[in-house]
C-alpha atoms as a PDB file:
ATOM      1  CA  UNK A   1      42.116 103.647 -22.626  1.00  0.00           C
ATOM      2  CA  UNK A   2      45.218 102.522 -24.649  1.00  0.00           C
ATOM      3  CA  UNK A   3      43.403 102.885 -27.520  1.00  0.00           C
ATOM      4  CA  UNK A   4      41.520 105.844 -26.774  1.00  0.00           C
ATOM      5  CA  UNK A   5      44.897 107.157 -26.183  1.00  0.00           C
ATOM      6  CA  UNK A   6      46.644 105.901 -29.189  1.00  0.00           C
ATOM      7  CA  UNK A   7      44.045 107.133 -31.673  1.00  0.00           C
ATOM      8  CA  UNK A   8      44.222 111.251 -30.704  1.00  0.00           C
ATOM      9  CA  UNK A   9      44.484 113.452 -33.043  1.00  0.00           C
ATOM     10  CA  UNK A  10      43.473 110.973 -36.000  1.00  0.00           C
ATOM     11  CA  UNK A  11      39.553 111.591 -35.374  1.00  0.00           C
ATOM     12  CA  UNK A  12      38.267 108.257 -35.085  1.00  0.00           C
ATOM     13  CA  UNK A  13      38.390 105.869 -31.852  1.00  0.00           C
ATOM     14  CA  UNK A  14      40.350 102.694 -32.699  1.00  0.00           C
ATOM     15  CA  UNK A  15      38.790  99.523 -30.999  1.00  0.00           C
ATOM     16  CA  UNK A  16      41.151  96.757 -29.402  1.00  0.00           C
ATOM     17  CA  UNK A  17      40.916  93.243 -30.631  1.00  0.00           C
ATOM     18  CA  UNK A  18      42.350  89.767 -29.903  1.00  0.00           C
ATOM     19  CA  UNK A  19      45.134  88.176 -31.643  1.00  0.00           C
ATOM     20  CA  UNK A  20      46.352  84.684 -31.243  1.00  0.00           C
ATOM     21  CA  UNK A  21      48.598  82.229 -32.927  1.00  0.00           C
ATOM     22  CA  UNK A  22      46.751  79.218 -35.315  1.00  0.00           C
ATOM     23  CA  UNK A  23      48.250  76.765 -32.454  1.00  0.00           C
ATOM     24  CA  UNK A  24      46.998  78.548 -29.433  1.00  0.00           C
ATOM     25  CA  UNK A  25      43.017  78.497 -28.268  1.00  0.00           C
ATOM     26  CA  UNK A  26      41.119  80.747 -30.463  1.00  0.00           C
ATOM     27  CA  UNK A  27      38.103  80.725 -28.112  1.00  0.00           C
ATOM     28  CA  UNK A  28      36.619  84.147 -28.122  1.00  0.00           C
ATOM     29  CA  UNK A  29      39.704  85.936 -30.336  1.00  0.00           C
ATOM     30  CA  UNK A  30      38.793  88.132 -32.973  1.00  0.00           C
ATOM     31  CA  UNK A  31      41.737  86.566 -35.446  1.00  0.00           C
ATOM     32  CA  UNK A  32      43.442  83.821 -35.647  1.00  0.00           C
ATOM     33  CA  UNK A  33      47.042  84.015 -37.128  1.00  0.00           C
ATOM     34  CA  UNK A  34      48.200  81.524 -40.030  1.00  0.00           C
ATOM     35  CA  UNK A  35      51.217  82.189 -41.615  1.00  0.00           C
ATOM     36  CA  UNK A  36      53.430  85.358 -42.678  1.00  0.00           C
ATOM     37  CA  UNK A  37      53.072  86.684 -46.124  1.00  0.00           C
ATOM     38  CA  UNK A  38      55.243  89.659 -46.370  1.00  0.00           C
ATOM     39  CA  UNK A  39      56.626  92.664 -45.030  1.00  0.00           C
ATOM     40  CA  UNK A  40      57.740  96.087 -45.776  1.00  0.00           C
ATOM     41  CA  UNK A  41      59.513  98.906 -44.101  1.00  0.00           C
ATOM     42  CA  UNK A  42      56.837  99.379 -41.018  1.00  0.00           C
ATOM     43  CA  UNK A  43      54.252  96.623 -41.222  1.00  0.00           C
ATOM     44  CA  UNK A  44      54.135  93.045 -41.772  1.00  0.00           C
ATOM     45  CA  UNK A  45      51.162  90.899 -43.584  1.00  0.00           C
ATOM     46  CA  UNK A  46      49.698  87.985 -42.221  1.00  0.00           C
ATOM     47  CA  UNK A  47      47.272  85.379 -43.193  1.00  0.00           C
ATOM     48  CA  UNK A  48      44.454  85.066 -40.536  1.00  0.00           C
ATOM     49  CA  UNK A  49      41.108  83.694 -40.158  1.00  0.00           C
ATOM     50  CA  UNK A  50      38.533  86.401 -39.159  1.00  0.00           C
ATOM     51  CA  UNK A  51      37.192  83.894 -36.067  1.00  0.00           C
ATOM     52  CA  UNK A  52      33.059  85.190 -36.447  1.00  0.00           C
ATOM     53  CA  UNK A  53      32.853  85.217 -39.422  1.00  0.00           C
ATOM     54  CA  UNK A  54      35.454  82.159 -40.395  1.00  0.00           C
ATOM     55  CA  UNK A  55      37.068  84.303 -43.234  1.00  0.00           C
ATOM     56  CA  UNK A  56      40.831  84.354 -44.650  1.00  0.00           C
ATOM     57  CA  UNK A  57      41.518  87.749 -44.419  1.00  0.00           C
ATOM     58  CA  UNK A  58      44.838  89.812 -44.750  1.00  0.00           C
ATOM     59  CA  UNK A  59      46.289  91.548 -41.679  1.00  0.00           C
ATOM     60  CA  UNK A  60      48.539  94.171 -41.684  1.00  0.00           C
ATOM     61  CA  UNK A  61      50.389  94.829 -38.407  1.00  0.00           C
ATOM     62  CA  UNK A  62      52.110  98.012 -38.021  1.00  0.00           C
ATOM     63  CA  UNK A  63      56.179  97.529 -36.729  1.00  0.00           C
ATOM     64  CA  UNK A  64      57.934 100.638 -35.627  1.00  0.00           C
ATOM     65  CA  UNK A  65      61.427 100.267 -34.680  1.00  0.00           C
ATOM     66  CA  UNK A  66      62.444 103.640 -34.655  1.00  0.00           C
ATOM     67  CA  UNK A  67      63.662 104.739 -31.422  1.00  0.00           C
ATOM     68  CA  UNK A  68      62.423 108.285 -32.324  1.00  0.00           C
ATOM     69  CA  UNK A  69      58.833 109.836 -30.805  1.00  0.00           C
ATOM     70  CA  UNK A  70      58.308 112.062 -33.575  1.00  0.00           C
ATOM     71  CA  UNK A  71      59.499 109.502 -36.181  1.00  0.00           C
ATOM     72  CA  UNK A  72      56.918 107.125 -34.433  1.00  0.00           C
ATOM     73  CA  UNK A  73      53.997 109.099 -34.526  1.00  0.00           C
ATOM     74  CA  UNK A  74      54.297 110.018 -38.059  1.00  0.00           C
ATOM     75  CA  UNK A  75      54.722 106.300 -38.902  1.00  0.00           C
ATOM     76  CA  UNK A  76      51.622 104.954 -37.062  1.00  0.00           C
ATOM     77  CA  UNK A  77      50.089 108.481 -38.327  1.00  0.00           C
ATOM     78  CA  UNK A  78      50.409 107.368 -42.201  1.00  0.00           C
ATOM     79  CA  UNK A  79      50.272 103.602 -41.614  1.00  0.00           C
ATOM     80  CA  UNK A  80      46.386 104.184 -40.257  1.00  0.00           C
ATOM     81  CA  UNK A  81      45.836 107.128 -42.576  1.00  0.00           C
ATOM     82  CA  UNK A  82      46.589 104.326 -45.348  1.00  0.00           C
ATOM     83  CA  UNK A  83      43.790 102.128 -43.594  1.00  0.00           C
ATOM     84  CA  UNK A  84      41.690 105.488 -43.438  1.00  0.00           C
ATOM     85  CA  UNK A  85      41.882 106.272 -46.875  1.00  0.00           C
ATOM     86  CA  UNK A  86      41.327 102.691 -48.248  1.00  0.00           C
ATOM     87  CA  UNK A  87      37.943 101.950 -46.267  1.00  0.00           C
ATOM     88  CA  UNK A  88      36.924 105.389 -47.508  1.00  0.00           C
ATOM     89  CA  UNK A  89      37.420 103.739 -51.434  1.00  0.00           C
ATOM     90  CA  UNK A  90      34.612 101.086 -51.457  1.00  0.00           C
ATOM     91  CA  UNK A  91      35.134 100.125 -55.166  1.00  0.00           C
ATOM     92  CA  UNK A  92      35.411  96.663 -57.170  1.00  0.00           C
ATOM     93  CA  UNK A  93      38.815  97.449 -58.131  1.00  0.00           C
ATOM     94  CA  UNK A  94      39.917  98.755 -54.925  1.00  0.00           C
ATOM     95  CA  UNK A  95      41.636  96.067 -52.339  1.00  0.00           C
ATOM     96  CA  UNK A  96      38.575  96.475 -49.840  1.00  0.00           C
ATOM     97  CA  UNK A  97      39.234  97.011 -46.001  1.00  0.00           C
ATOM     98  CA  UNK A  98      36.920  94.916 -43.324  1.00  0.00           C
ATOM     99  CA  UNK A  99      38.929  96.472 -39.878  1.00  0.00           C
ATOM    100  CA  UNK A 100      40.918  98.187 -38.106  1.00  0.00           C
ATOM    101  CA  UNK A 101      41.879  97.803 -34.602  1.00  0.00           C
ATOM    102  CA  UNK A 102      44.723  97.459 -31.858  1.00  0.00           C
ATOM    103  CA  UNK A 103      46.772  94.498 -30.691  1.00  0.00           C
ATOM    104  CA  UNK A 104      48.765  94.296 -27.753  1.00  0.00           C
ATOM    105  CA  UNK A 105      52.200  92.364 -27.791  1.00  0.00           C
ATOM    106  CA  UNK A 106      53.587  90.041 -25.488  1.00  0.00           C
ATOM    107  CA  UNK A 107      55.982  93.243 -24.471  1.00  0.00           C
ATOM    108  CA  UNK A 108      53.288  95.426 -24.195  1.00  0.00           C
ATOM    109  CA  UNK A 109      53.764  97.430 -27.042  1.00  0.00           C
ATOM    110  CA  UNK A 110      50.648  98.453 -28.574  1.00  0.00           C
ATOM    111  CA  UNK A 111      50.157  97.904 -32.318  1.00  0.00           C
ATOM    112  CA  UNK A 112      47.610  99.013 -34.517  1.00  0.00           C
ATOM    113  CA  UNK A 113      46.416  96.891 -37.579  1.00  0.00           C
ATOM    114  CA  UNK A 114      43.884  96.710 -39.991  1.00  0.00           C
ATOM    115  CA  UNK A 115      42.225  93.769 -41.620  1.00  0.00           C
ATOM    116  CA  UNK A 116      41.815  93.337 -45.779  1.00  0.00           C
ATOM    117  CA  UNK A 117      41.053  90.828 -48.754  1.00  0.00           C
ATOM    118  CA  UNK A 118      43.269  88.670 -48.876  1.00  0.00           C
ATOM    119  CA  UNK A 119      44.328  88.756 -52.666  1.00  0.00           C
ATOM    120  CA  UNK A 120      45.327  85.244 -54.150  1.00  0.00           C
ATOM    121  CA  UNK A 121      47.148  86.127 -57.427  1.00  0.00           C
ATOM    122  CA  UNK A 122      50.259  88.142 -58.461  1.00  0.00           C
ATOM    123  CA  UNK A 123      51.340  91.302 -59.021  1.00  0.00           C
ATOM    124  CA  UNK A 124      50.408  92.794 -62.478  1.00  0.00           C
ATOM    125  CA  UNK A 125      54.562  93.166 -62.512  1.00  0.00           C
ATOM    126  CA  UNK A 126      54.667  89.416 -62.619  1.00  0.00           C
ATOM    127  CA  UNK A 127      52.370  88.595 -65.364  1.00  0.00           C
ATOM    128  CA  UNK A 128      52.402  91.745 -67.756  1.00  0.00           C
ATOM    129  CA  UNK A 129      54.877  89.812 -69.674  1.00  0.00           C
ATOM    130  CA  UNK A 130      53.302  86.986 -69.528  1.00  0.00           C
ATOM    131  CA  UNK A 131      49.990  88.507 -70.856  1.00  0.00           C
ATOM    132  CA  UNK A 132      48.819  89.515 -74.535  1.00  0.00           C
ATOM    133  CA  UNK A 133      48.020  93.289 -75.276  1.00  0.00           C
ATOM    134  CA  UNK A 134      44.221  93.442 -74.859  1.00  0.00           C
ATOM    135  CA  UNK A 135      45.043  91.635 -71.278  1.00  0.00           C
ATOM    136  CA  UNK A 136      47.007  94.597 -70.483  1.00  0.00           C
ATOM    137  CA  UNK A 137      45.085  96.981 -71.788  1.00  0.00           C
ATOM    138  CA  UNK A 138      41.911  95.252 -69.575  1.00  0.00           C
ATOM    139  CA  UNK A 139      43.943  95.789 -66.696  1.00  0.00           C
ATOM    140  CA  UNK A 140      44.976  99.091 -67.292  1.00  0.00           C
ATOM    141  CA  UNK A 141      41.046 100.377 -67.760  1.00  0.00           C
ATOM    142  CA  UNK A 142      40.288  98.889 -64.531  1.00  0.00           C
ATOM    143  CA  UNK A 143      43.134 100.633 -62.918  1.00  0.00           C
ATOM    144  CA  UNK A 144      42.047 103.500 -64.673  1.00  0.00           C
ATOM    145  CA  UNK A 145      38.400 103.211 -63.572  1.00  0.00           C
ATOM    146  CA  UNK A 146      39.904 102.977 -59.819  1.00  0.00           C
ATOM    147  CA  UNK A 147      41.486 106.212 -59.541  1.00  0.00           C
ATOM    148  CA  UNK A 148      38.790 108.148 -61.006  1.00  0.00           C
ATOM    149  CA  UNK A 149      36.816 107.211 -58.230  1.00  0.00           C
ATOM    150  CA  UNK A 150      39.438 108.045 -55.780  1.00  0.00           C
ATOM    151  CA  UNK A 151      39.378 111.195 -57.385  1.00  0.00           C
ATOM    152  CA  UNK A 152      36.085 112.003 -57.201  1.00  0.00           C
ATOM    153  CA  UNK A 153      36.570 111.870 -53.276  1.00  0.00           C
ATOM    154  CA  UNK A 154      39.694 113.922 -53.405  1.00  0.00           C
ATOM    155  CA  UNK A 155      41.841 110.825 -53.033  1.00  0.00           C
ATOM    156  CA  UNK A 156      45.504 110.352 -55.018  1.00  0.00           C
ATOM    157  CA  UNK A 157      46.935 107.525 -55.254  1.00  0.00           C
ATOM    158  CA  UNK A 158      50.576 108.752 -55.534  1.00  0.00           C
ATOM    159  CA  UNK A 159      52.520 104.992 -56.331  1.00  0.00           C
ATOM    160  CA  UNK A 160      50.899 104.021 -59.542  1.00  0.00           C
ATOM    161  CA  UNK A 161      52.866 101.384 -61.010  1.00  0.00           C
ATOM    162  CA  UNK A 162      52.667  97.438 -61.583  1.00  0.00           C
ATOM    163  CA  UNK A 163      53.858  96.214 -58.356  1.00  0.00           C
ATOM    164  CA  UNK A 164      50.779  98.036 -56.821  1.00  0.00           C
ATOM    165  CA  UNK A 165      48.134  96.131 -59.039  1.00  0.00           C
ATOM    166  CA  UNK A 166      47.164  93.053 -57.996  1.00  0.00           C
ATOM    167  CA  UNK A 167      45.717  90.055 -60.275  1.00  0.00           C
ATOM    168  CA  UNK A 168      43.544  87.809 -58.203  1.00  0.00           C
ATOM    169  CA  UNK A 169      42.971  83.973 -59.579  1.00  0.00           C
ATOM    170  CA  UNK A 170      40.139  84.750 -61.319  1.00  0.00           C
ATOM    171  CA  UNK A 171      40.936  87.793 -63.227  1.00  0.00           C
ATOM    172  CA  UNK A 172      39.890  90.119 -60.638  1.00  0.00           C
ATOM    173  CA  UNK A 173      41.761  93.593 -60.632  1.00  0.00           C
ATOM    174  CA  UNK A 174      42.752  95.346 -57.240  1.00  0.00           C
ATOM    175  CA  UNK A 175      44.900  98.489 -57.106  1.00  0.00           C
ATOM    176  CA  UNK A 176      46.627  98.061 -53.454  1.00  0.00           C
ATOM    177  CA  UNK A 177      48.936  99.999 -51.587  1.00  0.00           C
ATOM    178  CA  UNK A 178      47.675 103.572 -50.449  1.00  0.00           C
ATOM    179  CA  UNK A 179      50.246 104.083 -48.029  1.00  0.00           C
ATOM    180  CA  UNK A 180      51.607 107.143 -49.911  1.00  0.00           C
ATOM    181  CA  UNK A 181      48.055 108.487 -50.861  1.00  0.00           C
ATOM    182  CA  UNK A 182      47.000 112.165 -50.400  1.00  0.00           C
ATOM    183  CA  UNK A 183      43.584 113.667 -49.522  1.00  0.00           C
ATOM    184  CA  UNK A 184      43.034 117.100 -51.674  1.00  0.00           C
ATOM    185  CA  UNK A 185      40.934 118.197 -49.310  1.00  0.00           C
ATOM    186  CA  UNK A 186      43.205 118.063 -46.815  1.00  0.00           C
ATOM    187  CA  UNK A 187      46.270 119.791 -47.381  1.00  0.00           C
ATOM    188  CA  UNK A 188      47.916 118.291 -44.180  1.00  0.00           C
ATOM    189  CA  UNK A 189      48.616 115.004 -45.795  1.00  0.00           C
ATOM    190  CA  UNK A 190      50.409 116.061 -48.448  1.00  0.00           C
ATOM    191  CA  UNK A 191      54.099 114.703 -48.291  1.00  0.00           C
ATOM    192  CA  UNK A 192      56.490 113.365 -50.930  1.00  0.00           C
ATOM    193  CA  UNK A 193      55.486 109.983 -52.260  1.00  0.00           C
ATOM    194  CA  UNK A 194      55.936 107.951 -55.379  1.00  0.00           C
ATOM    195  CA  UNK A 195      58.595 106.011 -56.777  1.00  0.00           C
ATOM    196  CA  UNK A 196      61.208 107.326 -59.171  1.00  0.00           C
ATOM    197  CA  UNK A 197      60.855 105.407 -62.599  1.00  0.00           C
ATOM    198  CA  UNK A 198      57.254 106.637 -62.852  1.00  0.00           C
ATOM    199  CA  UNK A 199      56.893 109.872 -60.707  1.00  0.00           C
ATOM    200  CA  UNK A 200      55.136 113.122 -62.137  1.00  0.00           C
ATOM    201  CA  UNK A 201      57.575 116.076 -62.712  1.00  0.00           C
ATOM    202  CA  UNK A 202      55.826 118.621 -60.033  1.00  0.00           C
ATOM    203  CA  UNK A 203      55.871 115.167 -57.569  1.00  0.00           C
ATOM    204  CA  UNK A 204      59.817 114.981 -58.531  1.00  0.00           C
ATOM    205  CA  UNK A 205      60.040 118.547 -57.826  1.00  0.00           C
ATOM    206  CA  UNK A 206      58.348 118.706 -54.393  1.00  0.00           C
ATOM    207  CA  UNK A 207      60.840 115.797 -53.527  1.00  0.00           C
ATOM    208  CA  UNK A 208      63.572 118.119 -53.929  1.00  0.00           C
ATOM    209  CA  UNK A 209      62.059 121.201 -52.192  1.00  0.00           C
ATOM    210  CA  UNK A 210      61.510 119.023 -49.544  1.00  0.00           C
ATOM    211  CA  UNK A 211      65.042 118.103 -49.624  1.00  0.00           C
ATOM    212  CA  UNK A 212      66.484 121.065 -49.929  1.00  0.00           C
ATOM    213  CA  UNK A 213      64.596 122.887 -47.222  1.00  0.00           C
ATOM    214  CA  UNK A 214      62.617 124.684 -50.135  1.00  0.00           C
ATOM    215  CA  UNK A 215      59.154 124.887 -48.850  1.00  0.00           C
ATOM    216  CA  UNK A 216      58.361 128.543 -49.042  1.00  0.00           C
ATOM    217  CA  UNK A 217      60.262 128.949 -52.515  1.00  0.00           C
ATOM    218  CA  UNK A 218      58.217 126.633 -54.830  1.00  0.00           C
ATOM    219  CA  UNK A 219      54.637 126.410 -56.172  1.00  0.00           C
ATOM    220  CA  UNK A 220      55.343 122.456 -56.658  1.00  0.00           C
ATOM    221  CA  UNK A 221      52.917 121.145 -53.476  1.00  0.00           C
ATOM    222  CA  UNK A 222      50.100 122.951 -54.973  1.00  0.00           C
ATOM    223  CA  UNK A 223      50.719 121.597 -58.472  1.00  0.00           C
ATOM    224  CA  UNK A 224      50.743 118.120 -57.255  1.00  0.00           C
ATOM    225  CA  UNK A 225      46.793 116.583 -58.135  1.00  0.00           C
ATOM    226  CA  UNK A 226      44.775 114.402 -60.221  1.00  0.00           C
ATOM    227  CA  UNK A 227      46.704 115.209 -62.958  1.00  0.00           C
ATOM    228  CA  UNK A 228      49.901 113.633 -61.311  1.00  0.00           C
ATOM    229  CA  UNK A 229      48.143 110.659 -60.953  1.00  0.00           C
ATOM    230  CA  UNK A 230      46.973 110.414 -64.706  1.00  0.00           C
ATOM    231  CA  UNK A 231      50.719 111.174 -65.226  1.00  0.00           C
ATOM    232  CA  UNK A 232      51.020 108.325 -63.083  1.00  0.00           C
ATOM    233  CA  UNK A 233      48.845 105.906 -65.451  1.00  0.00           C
ATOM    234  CA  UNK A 234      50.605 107.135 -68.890  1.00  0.00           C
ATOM    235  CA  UNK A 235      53.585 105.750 -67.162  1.00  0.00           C
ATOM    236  CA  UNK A 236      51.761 102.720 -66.792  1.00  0.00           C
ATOM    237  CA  UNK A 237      50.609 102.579 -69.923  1.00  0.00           C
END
């Protein structure tokens, strides 16, 4: 029922799962929790064995500290949007999602996650420097070759940039971090995104309508589309 509940108005029913520590009994969990590899704004990433199928996956717990109902709903609204929208992307150079479920805290707060590849490598940030031209430049065409498939299902990307391309061990490519991506077919998901030292003029200019209370004065939300992501990947280049 919690998640039943938890899951309106995002069109898909969101399963509970079972969550425990690496030190307490894993009998019958769906994941077991290693270690902590990260965390951002609203979630935290964990290392976890995926207990059936005896995995190391990635886990990405949403935490929502804002004290705000509106604020929280358009958190856990994006944060599973950005699960959404990556499971949709089934491509080799696209960090692939395996779940997505719900987890219930000691407190009873009631957290939804979702379960990825756990990527053993570095950001293309770290080792651009580090690697010759023709390196780069076979990095760049697979992160070029991602997001035209993205948008051939209407998907932008909307945070190109190194930090967001991931170099696994063996050379693999991944472009991570959808969080700020927008479905063209769906015009309620546009919203403001990207990062300044690489964002698209008509992105930059939607930032400021927004900011200025400008909706109904600027053309800039419909400009934004593929093209600001190619903008997006001449930055890159």
């Amino acid at each position: 029922a919690a998640a039943e509940a938890y899951s309106q108005g995002l069109n898909t029913l969101i399963p509970p799962r079972t969550m425990v520590r690496k030190e307490e009994s894993h009998e019958n969990s769906d994941y077991q929790i290693e270690k902590k590899l990260g965390a951002g704004a609203f979630g935290v990433v964990f290392r976890a064995t995926q207990t059936p199928l005896e995995r190391s996956v990635a886990i990405k717990v949403l935490q929502n500290k804002s004290d705000n109902v509106a604020q929280q709903t358009r958190v856990k609204n994006e944060f599973l949007r950005e699960a959404q929208f990556t499971g949709r992307l089934e491509h080799p150079n696209i960090v692939p999602i395996h779940d997505i479920g719900l987890t219930v805290s000691p407190s009873g707060n009631v957290n939804p996650f979702y379960v990825m590849k756990e990527i053993r490598g570095q950001s293309w940030h770290k080792e651009i420097r580090k690697q010759s031209l023709n390196e780069n430049l076979s990095v760049f065409k697979n992160v070029v070759n991602a997001i035209g498939f993205a948008h051939s299902q209407n998907i932008l990307h909307c945070d190109l940039k190194p930090d967001n391309v991931m170099i696994g061990e063996f050379g693999e490519v991944l472009v991570v971090d959808w969080g700020q991506a927008v479905d063209l077919s769906n015009p309620e998901t546009m919203r403001p995104g990207g990062t300044p030292a690489y964002i698209s003029p008509e992105m930059a200019q939607y930032w400021i309508d927004i900011y200025m209370d400008r909706k109904g004065e600027s053309a800039s939300r419909k400009d934004v589309g593929q093209r600001s992501d190619v903008y997006l990947l001449g930055a890159l280049l």
